[in-house]
N, C-alpha and C. Protein backbone atom coordinates (compact mmCIF):
# COMPACT_ATOMS: atom_id res chain seq x y z
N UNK A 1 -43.01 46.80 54.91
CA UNK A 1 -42.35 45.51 54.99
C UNK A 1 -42.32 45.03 56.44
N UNK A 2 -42.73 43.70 56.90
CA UNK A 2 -42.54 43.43 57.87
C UNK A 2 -41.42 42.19 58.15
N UNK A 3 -40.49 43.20 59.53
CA UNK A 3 -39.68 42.23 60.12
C UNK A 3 -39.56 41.09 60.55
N UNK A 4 -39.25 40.16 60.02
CA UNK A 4 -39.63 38.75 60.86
C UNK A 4 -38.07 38.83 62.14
N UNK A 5 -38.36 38.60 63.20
CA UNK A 5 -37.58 38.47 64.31
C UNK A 5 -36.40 37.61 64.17
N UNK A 6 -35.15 37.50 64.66
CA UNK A 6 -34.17 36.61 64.98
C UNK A 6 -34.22 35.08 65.64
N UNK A 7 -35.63 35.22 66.28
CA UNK A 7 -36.07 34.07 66.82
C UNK A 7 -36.79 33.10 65.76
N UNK A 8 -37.58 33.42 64.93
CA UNK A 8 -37.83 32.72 63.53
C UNK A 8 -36.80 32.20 62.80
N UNK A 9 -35.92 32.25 62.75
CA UNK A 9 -34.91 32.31 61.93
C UNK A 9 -34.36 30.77 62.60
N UNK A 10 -33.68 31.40 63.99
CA UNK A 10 -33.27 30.76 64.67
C UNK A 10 -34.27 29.02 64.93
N UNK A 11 -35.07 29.50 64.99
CA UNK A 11 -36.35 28.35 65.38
C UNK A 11 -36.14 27.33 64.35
N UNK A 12 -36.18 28.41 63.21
CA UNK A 12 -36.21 27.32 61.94
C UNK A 12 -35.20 26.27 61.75
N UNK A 13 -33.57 27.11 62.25
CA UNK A 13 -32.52 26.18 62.05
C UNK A 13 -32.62 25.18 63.44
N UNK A 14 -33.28 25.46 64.36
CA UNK A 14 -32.83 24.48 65.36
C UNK A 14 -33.77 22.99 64.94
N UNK A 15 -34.82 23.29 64.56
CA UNK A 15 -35.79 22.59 64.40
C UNK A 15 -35.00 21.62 62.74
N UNK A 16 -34.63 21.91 61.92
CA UNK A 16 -33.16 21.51 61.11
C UNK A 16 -32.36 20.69 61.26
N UNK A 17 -32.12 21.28 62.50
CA UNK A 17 -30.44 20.32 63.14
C UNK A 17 -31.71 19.35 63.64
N UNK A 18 -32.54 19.61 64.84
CA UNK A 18 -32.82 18.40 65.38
C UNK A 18 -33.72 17.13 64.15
N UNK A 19 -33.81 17.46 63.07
CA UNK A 19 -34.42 16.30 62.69
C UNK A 19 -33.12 15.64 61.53
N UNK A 20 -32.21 16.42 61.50
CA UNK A 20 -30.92 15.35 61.13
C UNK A 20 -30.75 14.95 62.21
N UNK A 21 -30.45 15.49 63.05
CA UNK A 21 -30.11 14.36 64.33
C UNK A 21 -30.80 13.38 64.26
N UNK A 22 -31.81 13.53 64.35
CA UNK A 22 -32.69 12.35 64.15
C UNK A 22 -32.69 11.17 63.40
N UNK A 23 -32.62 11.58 61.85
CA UNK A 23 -32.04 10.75 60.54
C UNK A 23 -30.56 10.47 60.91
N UNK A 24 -29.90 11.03 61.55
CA UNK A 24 -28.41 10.52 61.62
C UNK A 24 -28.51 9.34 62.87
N UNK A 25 -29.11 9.58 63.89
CA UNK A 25 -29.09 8.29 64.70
C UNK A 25 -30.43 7.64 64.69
N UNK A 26 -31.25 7.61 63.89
CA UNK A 26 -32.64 6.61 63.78
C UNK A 26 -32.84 5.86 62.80
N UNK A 27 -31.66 6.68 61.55
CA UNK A 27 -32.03 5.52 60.49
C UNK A 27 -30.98 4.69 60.22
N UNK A 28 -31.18 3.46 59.52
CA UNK A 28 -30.08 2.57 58.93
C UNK A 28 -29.62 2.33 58.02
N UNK A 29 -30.49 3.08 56.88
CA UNK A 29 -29.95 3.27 55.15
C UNK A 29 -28.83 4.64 55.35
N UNK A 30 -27.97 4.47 54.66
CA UNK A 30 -26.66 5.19 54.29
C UNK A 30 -26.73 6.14 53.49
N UNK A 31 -28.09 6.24 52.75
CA UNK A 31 -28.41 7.48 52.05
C UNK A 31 -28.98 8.00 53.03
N UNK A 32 -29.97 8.14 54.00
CA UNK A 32 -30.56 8.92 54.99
C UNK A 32 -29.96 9.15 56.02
N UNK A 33 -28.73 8.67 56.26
CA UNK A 33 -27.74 9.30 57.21
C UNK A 33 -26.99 10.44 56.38
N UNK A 34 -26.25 10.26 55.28
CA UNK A 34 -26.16 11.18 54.71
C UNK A 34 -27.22 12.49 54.07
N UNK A 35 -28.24 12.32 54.35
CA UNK A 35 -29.44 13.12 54.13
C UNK A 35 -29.46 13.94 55.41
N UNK A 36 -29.20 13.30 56.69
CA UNK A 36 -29.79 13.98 57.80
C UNK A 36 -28.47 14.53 58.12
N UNK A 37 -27.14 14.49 57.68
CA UNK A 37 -25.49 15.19 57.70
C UNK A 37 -26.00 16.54 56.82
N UNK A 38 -26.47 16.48 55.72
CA UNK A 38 -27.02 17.19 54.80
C UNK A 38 -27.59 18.45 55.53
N UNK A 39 -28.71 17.93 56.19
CA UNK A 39 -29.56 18.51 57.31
C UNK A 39 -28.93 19.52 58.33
N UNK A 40 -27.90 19.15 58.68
CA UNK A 40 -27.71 19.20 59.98
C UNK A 40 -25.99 20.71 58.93
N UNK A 41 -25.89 20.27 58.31
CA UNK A 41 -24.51 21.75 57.87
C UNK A 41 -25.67 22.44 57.28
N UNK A 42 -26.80 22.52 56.35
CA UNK A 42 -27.88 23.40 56.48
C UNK A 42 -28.16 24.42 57.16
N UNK A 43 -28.56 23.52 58.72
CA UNK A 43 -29.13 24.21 60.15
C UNK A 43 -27.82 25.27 60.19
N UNK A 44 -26.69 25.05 60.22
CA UNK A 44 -25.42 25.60 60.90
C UNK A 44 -25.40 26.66 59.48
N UNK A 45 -25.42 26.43 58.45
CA UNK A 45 -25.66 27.98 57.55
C UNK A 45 -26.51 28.83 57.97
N UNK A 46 -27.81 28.10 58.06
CA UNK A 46 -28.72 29.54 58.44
C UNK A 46 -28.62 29.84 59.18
N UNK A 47 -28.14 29.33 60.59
CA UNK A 47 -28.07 30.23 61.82
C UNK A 47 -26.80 30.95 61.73
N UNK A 48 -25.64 30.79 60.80
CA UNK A 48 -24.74 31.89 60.94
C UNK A 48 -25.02 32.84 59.46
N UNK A 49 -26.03 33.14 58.42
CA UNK A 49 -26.30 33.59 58.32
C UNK A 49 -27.61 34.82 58.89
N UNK A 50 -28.28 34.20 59.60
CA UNK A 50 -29.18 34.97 60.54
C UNK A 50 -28.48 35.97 61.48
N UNK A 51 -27.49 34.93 62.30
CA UNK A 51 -26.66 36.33 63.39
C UNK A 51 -25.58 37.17 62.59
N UNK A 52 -24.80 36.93 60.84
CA UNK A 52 -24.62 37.86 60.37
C UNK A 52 -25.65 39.05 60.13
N UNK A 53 -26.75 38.99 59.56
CA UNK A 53 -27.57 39.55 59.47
C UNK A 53 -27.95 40.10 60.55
N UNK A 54 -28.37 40.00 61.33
CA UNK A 54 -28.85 40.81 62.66
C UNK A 54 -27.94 41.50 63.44
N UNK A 55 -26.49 40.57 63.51
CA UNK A 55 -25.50 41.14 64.20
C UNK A 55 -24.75 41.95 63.40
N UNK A 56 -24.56 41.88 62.52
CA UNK A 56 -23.17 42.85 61.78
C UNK A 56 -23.82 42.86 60.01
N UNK A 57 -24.60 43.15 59.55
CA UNK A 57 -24.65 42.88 58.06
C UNK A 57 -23.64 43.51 57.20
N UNK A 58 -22.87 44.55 57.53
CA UNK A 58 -21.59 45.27 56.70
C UNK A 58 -20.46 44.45 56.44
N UNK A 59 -20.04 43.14 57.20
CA UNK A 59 -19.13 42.69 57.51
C UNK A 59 -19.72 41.19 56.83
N UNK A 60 -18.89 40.84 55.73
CA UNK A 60 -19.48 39.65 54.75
C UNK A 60 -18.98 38.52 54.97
N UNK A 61 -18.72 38.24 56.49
CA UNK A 61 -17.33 37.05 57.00
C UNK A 61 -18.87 36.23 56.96
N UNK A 62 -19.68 36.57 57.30
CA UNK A 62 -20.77 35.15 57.35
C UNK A 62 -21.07 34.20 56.39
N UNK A 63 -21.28 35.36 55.23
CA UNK A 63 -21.90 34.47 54.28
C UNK A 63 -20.39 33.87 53.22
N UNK A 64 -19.54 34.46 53.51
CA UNK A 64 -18.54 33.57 52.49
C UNK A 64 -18.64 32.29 53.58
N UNK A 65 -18.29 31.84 55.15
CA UNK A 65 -18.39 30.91 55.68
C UNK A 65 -19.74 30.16 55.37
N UNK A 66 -20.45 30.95 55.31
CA UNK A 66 -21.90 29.51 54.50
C UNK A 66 -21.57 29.14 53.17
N UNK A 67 -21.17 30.07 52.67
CA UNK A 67 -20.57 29.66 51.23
C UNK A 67 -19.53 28.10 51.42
N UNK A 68 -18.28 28.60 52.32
CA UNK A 68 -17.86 26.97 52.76
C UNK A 68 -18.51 26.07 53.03
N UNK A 69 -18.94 26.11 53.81
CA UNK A 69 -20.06 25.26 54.54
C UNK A 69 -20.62 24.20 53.70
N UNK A 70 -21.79 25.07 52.38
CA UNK A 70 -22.38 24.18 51.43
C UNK A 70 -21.13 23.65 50.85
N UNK A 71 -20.34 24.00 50.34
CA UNK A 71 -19.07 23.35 49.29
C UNK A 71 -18.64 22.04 50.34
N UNK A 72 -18.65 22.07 51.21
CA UNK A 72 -17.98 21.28 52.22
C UNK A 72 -19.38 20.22 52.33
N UNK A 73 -19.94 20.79 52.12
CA UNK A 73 -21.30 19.50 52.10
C UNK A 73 -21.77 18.49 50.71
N UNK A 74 -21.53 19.89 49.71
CA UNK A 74 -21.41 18.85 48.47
C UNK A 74 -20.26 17.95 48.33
N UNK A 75 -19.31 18.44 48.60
CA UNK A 75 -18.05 17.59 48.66
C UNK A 75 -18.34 16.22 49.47
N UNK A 76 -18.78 16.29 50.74
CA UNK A 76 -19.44 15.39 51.28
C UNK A 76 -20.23 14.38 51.22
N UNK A 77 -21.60 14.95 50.47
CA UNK A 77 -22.13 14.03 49.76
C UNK A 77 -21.75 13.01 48.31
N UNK A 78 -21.14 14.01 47.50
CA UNK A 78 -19.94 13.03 46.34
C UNK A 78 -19.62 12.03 46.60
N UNK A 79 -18.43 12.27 48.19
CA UNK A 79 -17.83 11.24 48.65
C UNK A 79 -18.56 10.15 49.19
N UNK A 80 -19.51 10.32 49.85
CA UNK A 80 -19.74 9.57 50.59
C UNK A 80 -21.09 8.57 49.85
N UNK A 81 -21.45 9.30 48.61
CA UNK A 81 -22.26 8.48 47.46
C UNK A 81 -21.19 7.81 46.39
N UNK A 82 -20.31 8.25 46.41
CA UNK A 82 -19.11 6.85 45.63
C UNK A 82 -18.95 5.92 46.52
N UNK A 83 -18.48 6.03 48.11
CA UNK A 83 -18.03 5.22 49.09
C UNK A 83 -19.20 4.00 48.76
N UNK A 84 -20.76 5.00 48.71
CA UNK A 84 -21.67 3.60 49.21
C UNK A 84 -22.08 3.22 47.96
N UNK A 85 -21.83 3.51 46.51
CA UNK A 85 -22.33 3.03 45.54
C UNK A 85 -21.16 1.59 45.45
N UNK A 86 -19.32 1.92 45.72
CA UNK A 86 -18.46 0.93 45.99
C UNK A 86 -19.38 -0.19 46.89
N UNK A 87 -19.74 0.50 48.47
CA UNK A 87 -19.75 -0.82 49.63
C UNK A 87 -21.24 -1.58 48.45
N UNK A 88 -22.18 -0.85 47.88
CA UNK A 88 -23.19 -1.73 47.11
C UNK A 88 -22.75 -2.69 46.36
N UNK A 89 -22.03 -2.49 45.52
CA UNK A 89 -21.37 -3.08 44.47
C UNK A 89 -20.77 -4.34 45.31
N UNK A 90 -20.30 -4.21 46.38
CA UNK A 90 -19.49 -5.10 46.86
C UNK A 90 -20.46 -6.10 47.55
N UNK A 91 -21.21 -5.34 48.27
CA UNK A 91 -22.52 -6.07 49.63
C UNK A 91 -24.04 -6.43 49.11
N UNK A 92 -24.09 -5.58 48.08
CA UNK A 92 -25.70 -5.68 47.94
C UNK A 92 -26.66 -4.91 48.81
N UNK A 93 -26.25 -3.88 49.09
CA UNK A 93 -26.90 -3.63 50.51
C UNK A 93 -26.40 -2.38 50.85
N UNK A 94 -27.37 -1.42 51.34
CA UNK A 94 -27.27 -0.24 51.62
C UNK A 94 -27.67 0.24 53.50
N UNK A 95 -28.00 -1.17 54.08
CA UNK A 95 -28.15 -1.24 55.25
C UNK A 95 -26.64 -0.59 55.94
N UNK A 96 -26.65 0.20 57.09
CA UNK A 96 -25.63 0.35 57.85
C UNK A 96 -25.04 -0.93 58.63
N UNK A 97 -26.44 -1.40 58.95
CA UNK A 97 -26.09 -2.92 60.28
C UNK A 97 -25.66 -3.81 59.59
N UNK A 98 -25.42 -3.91 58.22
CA UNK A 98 -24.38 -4.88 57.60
C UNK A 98 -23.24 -4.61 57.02
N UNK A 99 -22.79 -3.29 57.39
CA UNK A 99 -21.31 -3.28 57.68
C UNK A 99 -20.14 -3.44 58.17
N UNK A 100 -20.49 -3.65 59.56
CA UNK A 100 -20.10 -3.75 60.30
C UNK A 100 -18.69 -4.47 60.55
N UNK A 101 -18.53 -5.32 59.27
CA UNK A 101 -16.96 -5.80 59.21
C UNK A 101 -16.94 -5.50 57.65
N UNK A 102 -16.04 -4.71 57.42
CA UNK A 102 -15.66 -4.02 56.33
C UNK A 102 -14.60 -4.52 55.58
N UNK A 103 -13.44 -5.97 56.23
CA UNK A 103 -12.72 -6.84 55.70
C UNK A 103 -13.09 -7.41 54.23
N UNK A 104 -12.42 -7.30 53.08
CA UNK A 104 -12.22 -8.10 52.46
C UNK A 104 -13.80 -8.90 51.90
């Protein structure tokens, strides 16, 4: 069996986070910001499952915290796909740059 290194791992999640970052400040649809939020608690599971794994695997504090993590993301997405199916219903429009006054 061969080991794949801590740095693979790692690579993978950074490379993760940076392209939600990306979708979180490049795009303007409200589903792809929430796509690249998506992205980005992903990156932050696998890299604290990786340094459980490498650093301590006896000790199961990692993966119940990724376990949060995703729950905290589905929860996230729920919310934040009722919020914008409401602002649709209301605006027509799934653009961010026409939210901008949220009054009434």
């Amino acid at each position: 069996m061969i080991a794949i290194p801590i740095t693979a791992f790692l690579l993978v999640g950074v490379v993760l986070f940076a392209i939600g970052l990306y979708a979180i400040l490049a795009q303007r649809s409200a589903v792809m910001i929430l796509m690249g939020v998506e992205l980005l608690l992903n990156a932050v599971g696998l890299n604290i499952v990786t340094f459980w794994r490498f650093v301590s695997p006896r000790d199961y504090s990692g993966q119940i915290f990724t376990i949060i993590i995703v729950t905290i993301g589905t929860i996230e997405m729920a919310v934040g796909l009722g919020i914008m199916m409401l602002l649709y219903r209301r605006r027509q429009t799934v653009q961010v740059d026409d939210y901008e006054n949220l009054r009434g």
